[in-house]
Protein backbone atom coordinates (compact mmCIF):
# COMPACT_ATOMS: atom_id res chain seq x y z
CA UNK A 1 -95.14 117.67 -181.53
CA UNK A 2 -97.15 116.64 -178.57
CA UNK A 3 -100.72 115.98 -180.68
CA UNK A 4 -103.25 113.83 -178.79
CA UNK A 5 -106.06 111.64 -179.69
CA UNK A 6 -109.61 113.11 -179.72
CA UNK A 7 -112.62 111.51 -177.94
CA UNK A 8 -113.79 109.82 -181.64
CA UNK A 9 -110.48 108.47 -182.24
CA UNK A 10 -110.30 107.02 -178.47
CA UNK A 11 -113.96 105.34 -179.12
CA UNK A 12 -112.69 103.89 -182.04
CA UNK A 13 -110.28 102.33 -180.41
CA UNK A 14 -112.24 100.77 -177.93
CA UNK A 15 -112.34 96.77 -178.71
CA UNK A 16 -109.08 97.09 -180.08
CA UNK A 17 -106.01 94.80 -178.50
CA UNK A 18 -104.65 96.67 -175.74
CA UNK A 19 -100.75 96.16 -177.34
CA UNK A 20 -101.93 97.78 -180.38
CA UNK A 21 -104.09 100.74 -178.66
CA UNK A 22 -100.29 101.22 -177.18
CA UNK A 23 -98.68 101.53 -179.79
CA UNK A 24 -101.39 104.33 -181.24
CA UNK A 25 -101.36 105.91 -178.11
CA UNK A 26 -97.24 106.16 -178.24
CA UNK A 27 -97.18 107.24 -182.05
CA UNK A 28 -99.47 110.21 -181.70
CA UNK A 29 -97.06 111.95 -179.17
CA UNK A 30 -94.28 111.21 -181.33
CA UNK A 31 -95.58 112.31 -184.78
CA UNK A 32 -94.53 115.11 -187.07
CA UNK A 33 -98.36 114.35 -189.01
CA UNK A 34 -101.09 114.75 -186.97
CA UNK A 35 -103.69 111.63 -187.35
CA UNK A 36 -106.79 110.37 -186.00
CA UNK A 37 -108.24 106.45 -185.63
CA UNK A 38 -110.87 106.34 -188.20
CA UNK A 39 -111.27 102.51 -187.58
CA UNK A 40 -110.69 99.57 -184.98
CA UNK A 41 -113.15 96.96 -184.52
CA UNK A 42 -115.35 95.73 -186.97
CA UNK A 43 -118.21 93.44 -187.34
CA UNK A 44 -118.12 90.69 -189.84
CA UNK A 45 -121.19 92.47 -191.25
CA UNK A 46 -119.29 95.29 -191.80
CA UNK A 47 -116.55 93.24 -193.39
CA UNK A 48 -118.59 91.91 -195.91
CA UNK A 49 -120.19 95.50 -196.88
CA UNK A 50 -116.70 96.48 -197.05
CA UNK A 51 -115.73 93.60 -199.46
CA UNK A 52 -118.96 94.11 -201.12
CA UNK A 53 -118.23 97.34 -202.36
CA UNK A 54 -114.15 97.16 -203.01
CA UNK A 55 -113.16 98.97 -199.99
CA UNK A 56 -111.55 95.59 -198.85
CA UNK A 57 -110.17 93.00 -200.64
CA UNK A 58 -110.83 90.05 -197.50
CA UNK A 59 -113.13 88.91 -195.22
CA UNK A 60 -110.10 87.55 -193.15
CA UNK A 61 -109.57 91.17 -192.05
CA UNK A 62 -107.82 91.72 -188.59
CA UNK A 63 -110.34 94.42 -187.60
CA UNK A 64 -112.47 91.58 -186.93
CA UNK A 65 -111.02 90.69 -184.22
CA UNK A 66 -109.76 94.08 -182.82
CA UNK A 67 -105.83 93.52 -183.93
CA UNK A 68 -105.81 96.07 -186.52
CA UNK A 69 -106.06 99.94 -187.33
CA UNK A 70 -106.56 102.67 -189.71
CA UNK A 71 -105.04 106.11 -188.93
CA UNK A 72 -106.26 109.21 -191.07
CA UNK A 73 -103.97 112.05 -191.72
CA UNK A 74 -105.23 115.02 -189.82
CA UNK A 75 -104.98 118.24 -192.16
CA UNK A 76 -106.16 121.14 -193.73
CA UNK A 77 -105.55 120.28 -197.44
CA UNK A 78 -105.56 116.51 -198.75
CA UNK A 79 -105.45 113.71 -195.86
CA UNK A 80 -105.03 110.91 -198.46
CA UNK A 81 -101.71 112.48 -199.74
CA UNK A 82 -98.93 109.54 -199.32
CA UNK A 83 -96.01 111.43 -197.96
CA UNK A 84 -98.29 112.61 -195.13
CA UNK A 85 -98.81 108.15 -194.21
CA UNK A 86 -95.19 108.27 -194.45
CA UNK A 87 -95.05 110.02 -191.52
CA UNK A 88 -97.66 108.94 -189.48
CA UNK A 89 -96.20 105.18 -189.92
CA UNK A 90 -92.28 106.66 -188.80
CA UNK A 91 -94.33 107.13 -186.12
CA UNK A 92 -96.41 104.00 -185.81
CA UNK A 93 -92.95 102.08 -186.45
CA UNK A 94 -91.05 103.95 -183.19
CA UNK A 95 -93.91 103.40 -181.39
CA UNK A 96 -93.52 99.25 -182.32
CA UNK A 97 -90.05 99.63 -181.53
CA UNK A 98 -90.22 101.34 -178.37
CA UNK A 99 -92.75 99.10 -176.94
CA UNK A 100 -91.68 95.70 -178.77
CA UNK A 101 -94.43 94.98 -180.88
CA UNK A 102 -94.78 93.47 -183.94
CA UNK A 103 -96.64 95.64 -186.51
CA UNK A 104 -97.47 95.48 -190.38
CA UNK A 105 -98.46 98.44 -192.70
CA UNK A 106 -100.94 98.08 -195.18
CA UNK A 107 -97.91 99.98 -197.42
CA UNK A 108 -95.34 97.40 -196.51
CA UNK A 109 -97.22 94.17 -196.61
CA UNK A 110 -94.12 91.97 -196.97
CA UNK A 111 -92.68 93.16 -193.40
CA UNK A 112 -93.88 91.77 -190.84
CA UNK A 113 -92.21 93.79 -188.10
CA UNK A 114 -92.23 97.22 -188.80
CA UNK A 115 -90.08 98.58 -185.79
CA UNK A 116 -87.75 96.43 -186.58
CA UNK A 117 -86.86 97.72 -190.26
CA UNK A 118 -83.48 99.20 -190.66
CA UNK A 119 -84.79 102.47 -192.74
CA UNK A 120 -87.60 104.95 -192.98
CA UNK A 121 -91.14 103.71 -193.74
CA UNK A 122 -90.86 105.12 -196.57
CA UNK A 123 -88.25 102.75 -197.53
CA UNK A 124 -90.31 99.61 -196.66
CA UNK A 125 -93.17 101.18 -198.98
CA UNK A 126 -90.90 101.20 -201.57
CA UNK A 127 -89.10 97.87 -201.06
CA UNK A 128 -92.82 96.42 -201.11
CA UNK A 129 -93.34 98.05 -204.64
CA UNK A 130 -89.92 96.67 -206.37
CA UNK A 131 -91.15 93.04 -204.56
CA UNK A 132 -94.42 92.89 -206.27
CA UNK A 133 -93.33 94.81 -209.42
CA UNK A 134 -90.32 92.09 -209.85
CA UNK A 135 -92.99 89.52 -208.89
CA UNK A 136 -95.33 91.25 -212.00
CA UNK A 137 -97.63 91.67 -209.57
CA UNK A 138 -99.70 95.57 -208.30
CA UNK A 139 -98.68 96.77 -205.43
CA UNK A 140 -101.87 96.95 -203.04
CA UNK A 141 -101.21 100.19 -200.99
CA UNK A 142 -103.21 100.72 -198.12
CA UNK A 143 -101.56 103.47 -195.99
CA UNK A 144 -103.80 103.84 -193.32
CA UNK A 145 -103.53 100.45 -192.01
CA UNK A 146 -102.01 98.97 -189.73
CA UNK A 147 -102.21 95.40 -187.85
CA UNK A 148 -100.56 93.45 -185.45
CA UNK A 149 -98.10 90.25 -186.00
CA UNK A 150 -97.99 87.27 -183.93
């Protein structure tokens, strides 16, 4: 599709690990969804306001220390639909694959290396539901995140 990253989503990125900023970087000229970074680094303060509120459910978050992202569908009509994170993390998981590293979505949480799932990211959303569901545990979906695995 050929998108590219605006200035905001490039000064959001600043801070961020350098193999990660990649793989963002690789993903947005290979997406069929348009996105934008709506957040990199974050202070602990902003951690805890986070928690505070709900918006997060830890303070060990990897946006502390730049190795995580959250990518916003960029649309006209509703950017938290989930088919349109779908898409953006197909993208996000040739991007891992392509440059060989090891990436988590906040959809997928029990696979630790996104680019190297055999399937659509779609298919690792849903093999994360029937995990917690036969665990009798809620799936925590958080589709616009994504973090790095060591």
């Amino acid at each position: 599709m050929g998108y590219k990253l605006g200035t905001g989503s490039l000064s959001r990125l600043e801070g961020v690990n350098d193999d990660l900023v990649t793989v963002v970087k690789y993903a947005i000229g290979v997406t069929k969804q348009d996105f934008s970074v709506i957040c990199g680094l974050r202070t602990l303060d902003e951690q805890k306001a986070l928690v505070a509120k709900g918006a997060s459910q830890t303070m060990k978050s990897k946006h502390i220390d730049g190795n995580a992202v959250d990518l916003m569908a960029y649309c006209a009509g509703d950017r938290w639909e989930l088919n349109l994170y779908d898409e953006i993390a197909d993208a996000m998981k040739e991007a891992a694959e392509a440059t060989g590293v090891k990436l988590r979505w906040g959809a997928a949480w029990t696979i630790n290396d996104l680019g190297a799932w055999e399937g659509t990211a779609e298919n690792a959303m849903n093999s994360y539901i029937d995990i917690r569901r036969s665990q009798g545990r809620r799936p925590f979906i958080d589709a616009p995140h994504f973090e790095l695995m060591f």
